[in-house]
C-alpha atoms as a PDB file:
ATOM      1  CA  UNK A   1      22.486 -52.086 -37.494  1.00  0.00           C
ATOM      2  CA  UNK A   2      24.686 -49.384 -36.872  1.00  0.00           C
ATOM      3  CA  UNK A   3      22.730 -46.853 -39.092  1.00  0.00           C
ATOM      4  CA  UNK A   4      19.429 -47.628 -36.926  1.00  0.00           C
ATOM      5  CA  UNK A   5      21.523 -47.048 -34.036  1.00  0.00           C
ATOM      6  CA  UNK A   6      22.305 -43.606 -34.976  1.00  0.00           C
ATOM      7  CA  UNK A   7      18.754 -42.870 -35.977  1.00  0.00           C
ATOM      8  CA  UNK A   8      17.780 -44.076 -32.299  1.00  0.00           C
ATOM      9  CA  UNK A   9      20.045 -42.021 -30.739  1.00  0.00           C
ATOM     10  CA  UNK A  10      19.305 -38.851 -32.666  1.00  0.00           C
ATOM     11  CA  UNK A  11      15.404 -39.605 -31.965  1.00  0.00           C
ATOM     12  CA  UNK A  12      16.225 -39.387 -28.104  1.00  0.00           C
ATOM     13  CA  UNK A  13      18.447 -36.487 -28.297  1.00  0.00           C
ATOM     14  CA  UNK A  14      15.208 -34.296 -30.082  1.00  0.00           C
ATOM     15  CA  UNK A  15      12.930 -36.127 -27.866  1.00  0.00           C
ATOM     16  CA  UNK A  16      14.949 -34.902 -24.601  1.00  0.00           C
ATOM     17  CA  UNK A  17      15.426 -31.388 -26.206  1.00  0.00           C
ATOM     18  CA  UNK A  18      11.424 -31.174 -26.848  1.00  0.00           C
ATOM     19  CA  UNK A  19      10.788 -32.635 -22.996  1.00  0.00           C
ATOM     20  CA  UNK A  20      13.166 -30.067 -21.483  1.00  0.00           C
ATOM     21  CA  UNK A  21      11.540 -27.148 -23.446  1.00  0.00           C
ATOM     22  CA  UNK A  22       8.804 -28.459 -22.284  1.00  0.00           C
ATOM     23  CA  UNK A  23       9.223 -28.441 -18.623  1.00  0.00           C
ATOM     24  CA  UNK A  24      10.843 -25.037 -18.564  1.00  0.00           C
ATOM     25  CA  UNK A  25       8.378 -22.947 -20.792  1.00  0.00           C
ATOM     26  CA  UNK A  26      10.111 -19.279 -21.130  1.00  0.00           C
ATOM     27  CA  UNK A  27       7.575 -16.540 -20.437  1.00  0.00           C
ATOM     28  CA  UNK A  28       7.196 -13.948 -23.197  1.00  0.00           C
ATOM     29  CA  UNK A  29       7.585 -11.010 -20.637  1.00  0.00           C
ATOM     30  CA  UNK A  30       8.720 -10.302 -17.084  1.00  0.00           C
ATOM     31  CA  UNK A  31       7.969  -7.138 -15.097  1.00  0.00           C
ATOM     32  CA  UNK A  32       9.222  -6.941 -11.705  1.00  0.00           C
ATOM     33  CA  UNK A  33       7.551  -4.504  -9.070  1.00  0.00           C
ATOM     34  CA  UNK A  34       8.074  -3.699  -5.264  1.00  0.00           C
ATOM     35  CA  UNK A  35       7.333  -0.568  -2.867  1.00  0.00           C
ATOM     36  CA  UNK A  36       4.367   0.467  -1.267  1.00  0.00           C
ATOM     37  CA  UNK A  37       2.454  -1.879   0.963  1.00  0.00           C
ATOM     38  CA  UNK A  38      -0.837  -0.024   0.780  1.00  0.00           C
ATOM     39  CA  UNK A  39      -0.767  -0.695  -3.154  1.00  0.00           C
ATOM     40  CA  UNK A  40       0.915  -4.355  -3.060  1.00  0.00           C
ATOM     41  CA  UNK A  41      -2.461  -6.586  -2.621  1.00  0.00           C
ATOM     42  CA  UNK A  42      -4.270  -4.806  -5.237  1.00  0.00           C
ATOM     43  CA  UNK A  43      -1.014  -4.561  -7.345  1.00  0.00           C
ATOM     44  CA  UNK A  44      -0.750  -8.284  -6.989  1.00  0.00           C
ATOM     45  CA  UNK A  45      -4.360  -8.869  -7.944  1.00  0.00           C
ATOM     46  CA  UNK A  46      -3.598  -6.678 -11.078  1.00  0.00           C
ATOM     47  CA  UNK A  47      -0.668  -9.096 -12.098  1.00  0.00           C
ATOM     48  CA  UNK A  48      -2.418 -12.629 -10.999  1.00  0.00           C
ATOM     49  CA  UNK A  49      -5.190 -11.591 -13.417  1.00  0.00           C
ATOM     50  CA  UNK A  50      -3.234 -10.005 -16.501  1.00  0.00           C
ATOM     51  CA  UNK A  51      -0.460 -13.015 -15.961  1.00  0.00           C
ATOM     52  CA  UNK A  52      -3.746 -15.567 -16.726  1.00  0.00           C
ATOM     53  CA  UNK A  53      -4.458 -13.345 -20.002  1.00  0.00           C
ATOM     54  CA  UNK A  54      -1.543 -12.907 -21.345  1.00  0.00           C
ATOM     55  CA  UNK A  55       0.944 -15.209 -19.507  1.00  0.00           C
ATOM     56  CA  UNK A  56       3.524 -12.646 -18.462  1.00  0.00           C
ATOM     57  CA  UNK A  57       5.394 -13.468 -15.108  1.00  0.00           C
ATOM     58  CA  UNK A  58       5.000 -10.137 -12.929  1.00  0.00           C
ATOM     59  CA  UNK A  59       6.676 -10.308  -9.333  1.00  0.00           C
ATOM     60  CA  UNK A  60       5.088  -8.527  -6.501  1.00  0.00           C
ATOM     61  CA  UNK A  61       6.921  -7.170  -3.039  1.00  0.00           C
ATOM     62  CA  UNK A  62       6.184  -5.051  -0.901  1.00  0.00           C
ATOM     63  CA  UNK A  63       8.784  -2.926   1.265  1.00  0.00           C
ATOM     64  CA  UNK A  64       7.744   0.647   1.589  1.00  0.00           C
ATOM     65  CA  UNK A  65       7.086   3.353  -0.816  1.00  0.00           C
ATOM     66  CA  UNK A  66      10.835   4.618  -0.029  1.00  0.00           C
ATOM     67  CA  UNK A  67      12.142   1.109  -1.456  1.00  0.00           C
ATOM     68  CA  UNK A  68       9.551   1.394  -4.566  1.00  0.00           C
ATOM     69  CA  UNK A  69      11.214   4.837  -5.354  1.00  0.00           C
ATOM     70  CA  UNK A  70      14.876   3.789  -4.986  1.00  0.00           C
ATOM     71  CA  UNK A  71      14.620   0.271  -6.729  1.00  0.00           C
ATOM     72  CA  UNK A  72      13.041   2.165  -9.593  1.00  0.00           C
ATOM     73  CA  UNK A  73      15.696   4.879  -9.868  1.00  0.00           C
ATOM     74  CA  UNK A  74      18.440   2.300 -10.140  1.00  0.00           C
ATOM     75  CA  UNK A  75      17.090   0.007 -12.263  1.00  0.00           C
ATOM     76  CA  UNK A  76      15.990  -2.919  -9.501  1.00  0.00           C
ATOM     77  CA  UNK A  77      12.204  -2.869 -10.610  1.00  0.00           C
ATOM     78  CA  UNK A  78      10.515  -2.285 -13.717  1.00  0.00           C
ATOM     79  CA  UNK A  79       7.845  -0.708 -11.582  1.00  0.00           C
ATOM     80  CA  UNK A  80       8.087   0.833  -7.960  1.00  0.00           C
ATOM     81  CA  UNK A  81       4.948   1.660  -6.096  1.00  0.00           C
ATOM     82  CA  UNK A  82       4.146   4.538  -3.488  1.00  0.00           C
ATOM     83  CA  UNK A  83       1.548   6.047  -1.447  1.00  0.00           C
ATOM     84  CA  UNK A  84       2.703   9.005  -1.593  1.00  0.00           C
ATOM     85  CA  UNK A  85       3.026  11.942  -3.977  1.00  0.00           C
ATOM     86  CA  UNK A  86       6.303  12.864  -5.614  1.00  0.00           C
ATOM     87  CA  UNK A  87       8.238  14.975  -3.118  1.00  0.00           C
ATOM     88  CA  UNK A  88      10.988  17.336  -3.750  1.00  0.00           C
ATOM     89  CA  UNK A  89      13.746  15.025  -2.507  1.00  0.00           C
ATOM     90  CA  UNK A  90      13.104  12.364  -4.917  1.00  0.00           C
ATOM     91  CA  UNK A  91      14.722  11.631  -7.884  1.00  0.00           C
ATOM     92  CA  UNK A  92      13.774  14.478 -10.900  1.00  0.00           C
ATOM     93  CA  UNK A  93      14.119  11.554 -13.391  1.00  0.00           C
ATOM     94  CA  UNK A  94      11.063   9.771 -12.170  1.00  0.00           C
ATOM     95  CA  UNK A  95       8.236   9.617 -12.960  1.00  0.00           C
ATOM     96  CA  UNK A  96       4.639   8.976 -11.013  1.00  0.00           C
ATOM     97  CA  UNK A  97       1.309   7.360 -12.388  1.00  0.00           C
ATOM     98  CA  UNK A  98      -1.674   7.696 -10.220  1.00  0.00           C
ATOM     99  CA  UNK A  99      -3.346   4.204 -10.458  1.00  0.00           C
ATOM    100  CA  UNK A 100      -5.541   4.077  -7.585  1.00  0.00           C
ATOM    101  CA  UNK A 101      -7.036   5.960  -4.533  1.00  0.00           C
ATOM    102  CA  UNK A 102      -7.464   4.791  -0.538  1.00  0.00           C
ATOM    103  CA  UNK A 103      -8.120   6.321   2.297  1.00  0.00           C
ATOM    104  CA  UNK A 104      -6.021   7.185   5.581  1.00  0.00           C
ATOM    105  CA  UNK A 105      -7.751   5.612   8.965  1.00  0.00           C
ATOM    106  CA  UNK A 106      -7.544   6.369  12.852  1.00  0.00           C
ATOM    107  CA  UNK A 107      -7.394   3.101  14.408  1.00  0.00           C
ATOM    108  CA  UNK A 108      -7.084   1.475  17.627  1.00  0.00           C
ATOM    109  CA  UNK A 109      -8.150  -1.838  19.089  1.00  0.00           C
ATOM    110  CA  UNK A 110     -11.990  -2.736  19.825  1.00  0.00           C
ATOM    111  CA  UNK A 111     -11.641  -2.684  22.978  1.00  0.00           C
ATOM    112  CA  UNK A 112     -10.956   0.545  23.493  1.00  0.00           C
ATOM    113  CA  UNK A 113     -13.906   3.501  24.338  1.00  0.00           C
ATOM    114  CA  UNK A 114     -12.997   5.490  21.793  1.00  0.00           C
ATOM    115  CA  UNK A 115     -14.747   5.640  18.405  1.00  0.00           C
ATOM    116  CA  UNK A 116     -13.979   9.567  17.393  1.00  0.00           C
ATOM    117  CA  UNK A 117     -11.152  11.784  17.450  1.00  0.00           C
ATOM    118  CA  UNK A 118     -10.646  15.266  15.944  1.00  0.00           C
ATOM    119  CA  UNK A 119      -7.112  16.410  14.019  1.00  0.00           C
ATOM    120  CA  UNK A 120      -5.989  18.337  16.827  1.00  0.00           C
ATOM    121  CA  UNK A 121      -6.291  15.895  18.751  1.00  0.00           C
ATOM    122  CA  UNK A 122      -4.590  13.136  16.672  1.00  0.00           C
ATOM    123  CA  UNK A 123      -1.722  15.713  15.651  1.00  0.00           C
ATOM    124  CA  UNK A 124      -1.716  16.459  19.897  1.00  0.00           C
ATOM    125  CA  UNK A 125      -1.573  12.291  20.280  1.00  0.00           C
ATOM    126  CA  UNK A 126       1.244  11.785  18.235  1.00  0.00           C
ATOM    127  CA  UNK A 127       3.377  14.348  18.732  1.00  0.00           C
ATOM    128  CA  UNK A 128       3.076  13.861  22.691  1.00  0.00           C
ATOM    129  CA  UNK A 129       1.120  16.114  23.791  1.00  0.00           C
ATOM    130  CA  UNK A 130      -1.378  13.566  24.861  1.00  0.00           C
ATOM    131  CA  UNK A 131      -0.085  10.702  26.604  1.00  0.00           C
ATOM    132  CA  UNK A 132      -2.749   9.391  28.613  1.00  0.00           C
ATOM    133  CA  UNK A 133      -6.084   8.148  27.628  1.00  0.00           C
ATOM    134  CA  UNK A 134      -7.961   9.635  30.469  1.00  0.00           C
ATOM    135  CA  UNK A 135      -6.920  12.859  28.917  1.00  0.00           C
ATOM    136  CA  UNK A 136      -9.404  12.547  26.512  1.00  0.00           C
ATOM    137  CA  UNK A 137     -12.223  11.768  29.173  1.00  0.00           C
ATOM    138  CA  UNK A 138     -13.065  10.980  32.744  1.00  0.00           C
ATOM    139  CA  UNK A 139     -14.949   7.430  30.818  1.00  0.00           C
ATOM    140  CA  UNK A 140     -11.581   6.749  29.780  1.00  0.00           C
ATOM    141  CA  UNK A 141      -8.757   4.322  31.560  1.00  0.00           C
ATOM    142  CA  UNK A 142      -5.629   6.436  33.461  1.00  0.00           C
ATOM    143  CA  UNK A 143      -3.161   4.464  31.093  1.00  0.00           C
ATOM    144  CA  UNK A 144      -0.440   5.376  28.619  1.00  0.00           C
ATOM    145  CA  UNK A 145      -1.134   5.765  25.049  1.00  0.00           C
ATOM    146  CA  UNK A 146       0.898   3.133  23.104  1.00  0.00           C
ATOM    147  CA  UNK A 147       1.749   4.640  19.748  1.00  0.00           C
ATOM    148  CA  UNK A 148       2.379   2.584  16.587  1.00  0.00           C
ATOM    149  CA  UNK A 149       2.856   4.012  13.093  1.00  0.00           C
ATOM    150  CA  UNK A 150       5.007   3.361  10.280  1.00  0.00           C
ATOM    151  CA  UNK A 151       8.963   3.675   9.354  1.00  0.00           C
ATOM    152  CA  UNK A 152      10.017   7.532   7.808  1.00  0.00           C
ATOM    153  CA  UNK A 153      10.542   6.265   4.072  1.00  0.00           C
ATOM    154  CA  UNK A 154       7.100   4.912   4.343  1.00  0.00           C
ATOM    155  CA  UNK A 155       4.283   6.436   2.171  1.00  0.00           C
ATOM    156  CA  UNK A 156       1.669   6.404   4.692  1.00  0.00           C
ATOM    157  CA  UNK A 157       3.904   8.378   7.279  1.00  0.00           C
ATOM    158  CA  UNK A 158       4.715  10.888   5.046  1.00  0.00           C
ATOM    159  CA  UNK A 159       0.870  11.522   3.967  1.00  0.00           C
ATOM    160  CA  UNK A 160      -0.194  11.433   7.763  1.00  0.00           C
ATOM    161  CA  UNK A 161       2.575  13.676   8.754  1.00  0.00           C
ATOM    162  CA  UNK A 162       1.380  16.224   6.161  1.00  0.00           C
ATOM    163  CA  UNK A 163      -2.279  15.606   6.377  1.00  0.00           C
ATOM    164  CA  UNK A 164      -2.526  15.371  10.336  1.00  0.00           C
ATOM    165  CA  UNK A 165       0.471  16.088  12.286  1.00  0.00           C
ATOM    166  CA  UNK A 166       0.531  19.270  10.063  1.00  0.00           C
ATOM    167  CA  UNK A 167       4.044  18.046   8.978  1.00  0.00           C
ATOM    168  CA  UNK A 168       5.232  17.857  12.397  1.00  0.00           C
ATOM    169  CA  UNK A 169       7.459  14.650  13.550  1.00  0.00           C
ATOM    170  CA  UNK A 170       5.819  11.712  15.221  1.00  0.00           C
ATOM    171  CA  UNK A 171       6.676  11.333  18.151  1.00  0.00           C
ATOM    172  CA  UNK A 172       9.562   8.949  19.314  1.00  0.00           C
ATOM    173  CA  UNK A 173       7.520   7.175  21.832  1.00  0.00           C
ATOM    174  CA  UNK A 174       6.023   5.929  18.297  1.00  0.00           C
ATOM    175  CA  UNK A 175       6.726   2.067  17.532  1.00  0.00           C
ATOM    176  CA  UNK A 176       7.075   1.859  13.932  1.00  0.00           C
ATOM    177  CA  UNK A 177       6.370  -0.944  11.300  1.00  0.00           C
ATOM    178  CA  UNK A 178       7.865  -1.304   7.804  1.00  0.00           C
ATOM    179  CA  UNK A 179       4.118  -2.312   6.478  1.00  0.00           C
ATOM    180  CA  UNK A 180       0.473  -1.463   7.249  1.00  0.00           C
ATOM    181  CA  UNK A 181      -0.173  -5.287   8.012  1.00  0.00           C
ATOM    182  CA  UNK A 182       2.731  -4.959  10.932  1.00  0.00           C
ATOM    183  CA  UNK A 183       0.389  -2.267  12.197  1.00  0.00           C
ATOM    184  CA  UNK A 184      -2.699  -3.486  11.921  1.00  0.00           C
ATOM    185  CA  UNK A 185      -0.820  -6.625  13.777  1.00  0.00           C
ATOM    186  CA  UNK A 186       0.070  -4.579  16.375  1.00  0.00           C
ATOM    187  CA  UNK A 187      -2.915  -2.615  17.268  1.00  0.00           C
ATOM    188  CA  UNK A 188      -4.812  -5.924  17.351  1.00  0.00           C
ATOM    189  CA  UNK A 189      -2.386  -7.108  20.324  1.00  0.00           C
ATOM    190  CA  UNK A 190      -2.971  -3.653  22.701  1.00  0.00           C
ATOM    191  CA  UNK A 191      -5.795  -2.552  23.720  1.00  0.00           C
ATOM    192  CA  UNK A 192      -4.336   1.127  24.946  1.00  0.00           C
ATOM    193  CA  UNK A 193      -2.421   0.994  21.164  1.00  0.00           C
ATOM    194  CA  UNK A 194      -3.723   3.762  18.458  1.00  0.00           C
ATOM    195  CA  UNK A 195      -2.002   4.091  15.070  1.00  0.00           C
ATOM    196  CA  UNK A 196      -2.801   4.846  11.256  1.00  0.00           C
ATOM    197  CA  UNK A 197      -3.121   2.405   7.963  1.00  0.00           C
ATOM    198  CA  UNK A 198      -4.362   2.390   4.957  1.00  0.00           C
ATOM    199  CA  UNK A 199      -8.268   1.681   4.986  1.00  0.00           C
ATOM    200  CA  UNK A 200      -7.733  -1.627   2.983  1.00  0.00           C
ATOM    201  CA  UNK A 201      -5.882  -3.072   5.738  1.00  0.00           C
ATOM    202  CA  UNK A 202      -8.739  -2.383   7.890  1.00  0.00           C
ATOM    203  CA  UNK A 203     -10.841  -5.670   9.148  1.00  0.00           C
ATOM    204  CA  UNK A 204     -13.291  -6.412  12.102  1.00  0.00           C
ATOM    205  CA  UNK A 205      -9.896  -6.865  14.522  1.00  0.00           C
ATOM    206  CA  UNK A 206      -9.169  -2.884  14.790  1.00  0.00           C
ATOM    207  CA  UNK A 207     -11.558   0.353  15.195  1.00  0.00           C
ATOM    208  CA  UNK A 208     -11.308   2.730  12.046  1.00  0.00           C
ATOM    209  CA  UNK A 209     -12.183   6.360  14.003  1.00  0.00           C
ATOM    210  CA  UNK A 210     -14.640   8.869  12.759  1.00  0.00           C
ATOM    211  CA  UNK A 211     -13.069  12.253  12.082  1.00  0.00           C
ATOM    212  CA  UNK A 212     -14.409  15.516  10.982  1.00  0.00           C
ATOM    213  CA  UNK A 213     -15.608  15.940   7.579  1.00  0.00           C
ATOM    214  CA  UNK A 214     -13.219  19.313   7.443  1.00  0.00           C
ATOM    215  CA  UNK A 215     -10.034  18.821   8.396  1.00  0.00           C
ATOM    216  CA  UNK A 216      -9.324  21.199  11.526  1.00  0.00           C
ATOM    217  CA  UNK A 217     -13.417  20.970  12.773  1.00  0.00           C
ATOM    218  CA  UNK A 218     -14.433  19.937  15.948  1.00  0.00           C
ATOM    219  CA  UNK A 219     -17.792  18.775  14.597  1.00  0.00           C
ATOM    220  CA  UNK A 220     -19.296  16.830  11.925  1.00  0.00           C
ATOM    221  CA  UNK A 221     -17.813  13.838  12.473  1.00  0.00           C
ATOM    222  CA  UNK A 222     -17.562  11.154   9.854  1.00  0.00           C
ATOM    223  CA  UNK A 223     -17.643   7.193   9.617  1.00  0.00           C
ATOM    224  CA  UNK A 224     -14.717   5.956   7.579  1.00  0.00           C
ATOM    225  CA  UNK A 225     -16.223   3.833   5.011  1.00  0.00           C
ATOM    226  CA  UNK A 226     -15.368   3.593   1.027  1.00  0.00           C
ATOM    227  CA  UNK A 227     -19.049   5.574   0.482  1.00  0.00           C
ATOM    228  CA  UNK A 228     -17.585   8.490   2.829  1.00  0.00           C
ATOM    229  CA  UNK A 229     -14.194   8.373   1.046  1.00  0.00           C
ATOM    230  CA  UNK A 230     -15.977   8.497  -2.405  1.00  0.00           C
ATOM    231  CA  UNK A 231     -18.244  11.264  -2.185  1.00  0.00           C
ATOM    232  CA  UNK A 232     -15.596  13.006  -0.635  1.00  0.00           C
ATOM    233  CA  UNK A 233     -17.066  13.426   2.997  1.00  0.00           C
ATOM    234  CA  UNK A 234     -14.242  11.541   5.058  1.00  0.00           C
ATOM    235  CA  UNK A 235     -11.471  14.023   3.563  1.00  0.00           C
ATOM    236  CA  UNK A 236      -8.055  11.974   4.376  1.00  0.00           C
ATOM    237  CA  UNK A 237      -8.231  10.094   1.000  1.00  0.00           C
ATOM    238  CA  UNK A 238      -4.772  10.242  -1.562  1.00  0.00           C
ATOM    239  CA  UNK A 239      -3.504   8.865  -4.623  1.00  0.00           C
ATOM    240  CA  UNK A 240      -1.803   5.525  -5.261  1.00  0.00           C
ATOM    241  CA  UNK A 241       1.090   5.441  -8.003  1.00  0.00           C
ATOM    242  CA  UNK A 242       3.418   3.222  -9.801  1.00  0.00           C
ATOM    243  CA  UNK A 243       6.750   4.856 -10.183  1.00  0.00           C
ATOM    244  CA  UNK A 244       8.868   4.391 -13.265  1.00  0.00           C
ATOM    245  CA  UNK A 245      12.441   5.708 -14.290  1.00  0.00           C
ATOM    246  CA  UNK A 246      10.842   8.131 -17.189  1.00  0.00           C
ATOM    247  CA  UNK A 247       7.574   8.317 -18.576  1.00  0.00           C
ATOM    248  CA  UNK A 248       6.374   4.450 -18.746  1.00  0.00           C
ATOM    249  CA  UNK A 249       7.604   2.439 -21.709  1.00  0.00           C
ATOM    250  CA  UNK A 250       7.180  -0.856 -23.282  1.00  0.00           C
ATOM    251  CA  UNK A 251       6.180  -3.537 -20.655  1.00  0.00           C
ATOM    252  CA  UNK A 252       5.628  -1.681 -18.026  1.00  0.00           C
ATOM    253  CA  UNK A 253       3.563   1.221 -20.250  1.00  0.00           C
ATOM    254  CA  UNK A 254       1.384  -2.067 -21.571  1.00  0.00           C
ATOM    255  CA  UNK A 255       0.777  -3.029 -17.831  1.00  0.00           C
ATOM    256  CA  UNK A 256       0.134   0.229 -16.094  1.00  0.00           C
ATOM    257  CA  UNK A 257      -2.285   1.422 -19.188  1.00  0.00           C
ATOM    258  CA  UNK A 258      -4.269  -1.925 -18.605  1.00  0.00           C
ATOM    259  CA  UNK A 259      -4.156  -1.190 -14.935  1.00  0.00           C
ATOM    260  CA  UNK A 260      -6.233   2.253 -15.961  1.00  0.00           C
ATOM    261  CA  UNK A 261      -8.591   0.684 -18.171  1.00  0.00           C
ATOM    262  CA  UNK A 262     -12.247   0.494 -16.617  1.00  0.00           C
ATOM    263  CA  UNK A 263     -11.467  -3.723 -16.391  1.00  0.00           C
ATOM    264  CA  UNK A 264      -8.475  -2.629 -14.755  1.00  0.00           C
ATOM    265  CA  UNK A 265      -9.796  -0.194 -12.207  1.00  0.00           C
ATOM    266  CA  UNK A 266     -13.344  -2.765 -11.512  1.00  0.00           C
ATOM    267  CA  UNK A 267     -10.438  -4.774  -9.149  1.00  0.00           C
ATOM    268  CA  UNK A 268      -9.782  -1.541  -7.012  1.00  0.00           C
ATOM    269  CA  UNK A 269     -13.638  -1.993  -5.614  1.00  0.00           C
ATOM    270  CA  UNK A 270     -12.790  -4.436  -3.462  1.00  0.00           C
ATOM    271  CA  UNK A 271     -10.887  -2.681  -1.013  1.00  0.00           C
ATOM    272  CA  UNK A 272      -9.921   0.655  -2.706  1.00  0.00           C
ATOM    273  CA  UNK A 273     -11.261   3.331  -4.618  1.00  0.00           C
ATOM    274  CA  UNK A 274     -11.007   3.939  -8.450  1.00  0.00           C
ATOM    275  CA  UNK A 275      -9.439   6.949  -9.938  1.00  0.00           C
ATOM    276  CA  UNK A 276     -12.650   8.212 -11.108  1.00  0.00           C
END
């Protein structure tokens, strides 16, 4: 009696043992990534579909390219993203990996007459110059542009401060977002608003502007569309990178080099544009 006791009890100690492993299955790898908000959906479309291959867990945030390049630095992240190149200020030990392209956009809300601007004008916008619509035209309203752009550690500031404002400051009449959706959010609700996102945050709810096809022209103007940005005729197009501490290793080297691979770079034709 007592030795089928013991054999009972030993039978429900390995059967609890197998039930608990079972309920709390350890993944074989976990990568951890945050930063840019321009790269976030199609990072986290990269890591839905490689966790369903492979069954790695990879965490996606977004925060700003400034965040991506500080979490990876110390250690936070096994991956940070930005939108914008390496600048001099930024850590020596990192390292960047162009992953993707997108394009920079001109947009303001539907309602509004306005469907082209040239770079003089956007730099003379945002920088104050221009503060009334009607300044662009008698057809326009006599009403105060409403400026919305993003925060100073953000990626997309710092590549349409160097790409339009001619590195000039924004100006502070400029209400600033920590993400391109907050934007996007916000030029939806104003009809005198005007700001800048990425082109994959752009949807039916905001105008994308048609801008020169040289930078600095005062003709030519061209539509903002992914055709335009590929062949190179709408010119405000940049890389998108992952950001590691050192050339990428292990995990995140397996990850990022799948990211490259032509099935990795099919998911930027959604909303982005490949590498090549």
């Amino acid at each position: 009696m007592l030795r089928t006791t013991r054999i009972r009890i030993a039978a429900a100690v390995v059967t609890m043992a197998m039930v608990a492993t079972t309920a709390a299955p350890a993944f074989a790898v976990t990568l951890h990534i945050d930063g840019s908000t321009t790269l976030q959906p199609l990072a986290a479309k990269w890591a839905s579909v490689y966790k369903a291959a492979h069954g790695w867990s990879i965490t996606v945030a977004g925060g700003g390219s400034g965040k991506g390049v500080t979490d990876a630095e110390n250690g936070i992240v096994d991956i940070g993203m930005s939108s914008a190149v390496k600048k001099s200020s930024d850590p020596s030990d990192l390292v960047f990996t162009a992953v993707a392209r997108d394009a920079l956009v001109i947009a303001v809300n539907p309602a509004n007459k306005v469907y082209k601007l040239t770079q003089d004008q956007v730099k003379k916008i945002f920088t104050g110059q221009i503060t009334n619509w009607r300044q662009l035209g008698s057809s326009f309203p006599s009403h105060s542009i409403d400026l919305v752009g993003r925060t100073g550690s953000s990626g997309t500031y710092s590549y349409f401060k160097s790409s339009m404002l001619s590195n000039a400051k924004q100006s502070s009449r400029t209400r600033t977002y920590a993400s391109n959706g907050m934007v996007r959010s916000a030029i939806q609700g104003d009809k005198y608003a005007i700001g800048y996102l990425a082109m994959s945050y752009v949807t039916s709810k905001v105008k994308a502007l048609n801008m020169p096809k040289v930078a600095g022209a005062t003709s030519g103007f061209v539509v903002p569309t992914k055709t335009t940005a590929l062949n190179g005729s709408y010119p405000y197009v940049r890389d998108l990178f992952f950001v590691t501490k050192g050339a990428p290793a292990g995990n995140a080297k397996t990850f990022i080099t799948w990211c490259l691979t032509k099935t990795g770079q099919t998911y930027t034709k959604a909303d982005y544009l490949p590498l090549h």
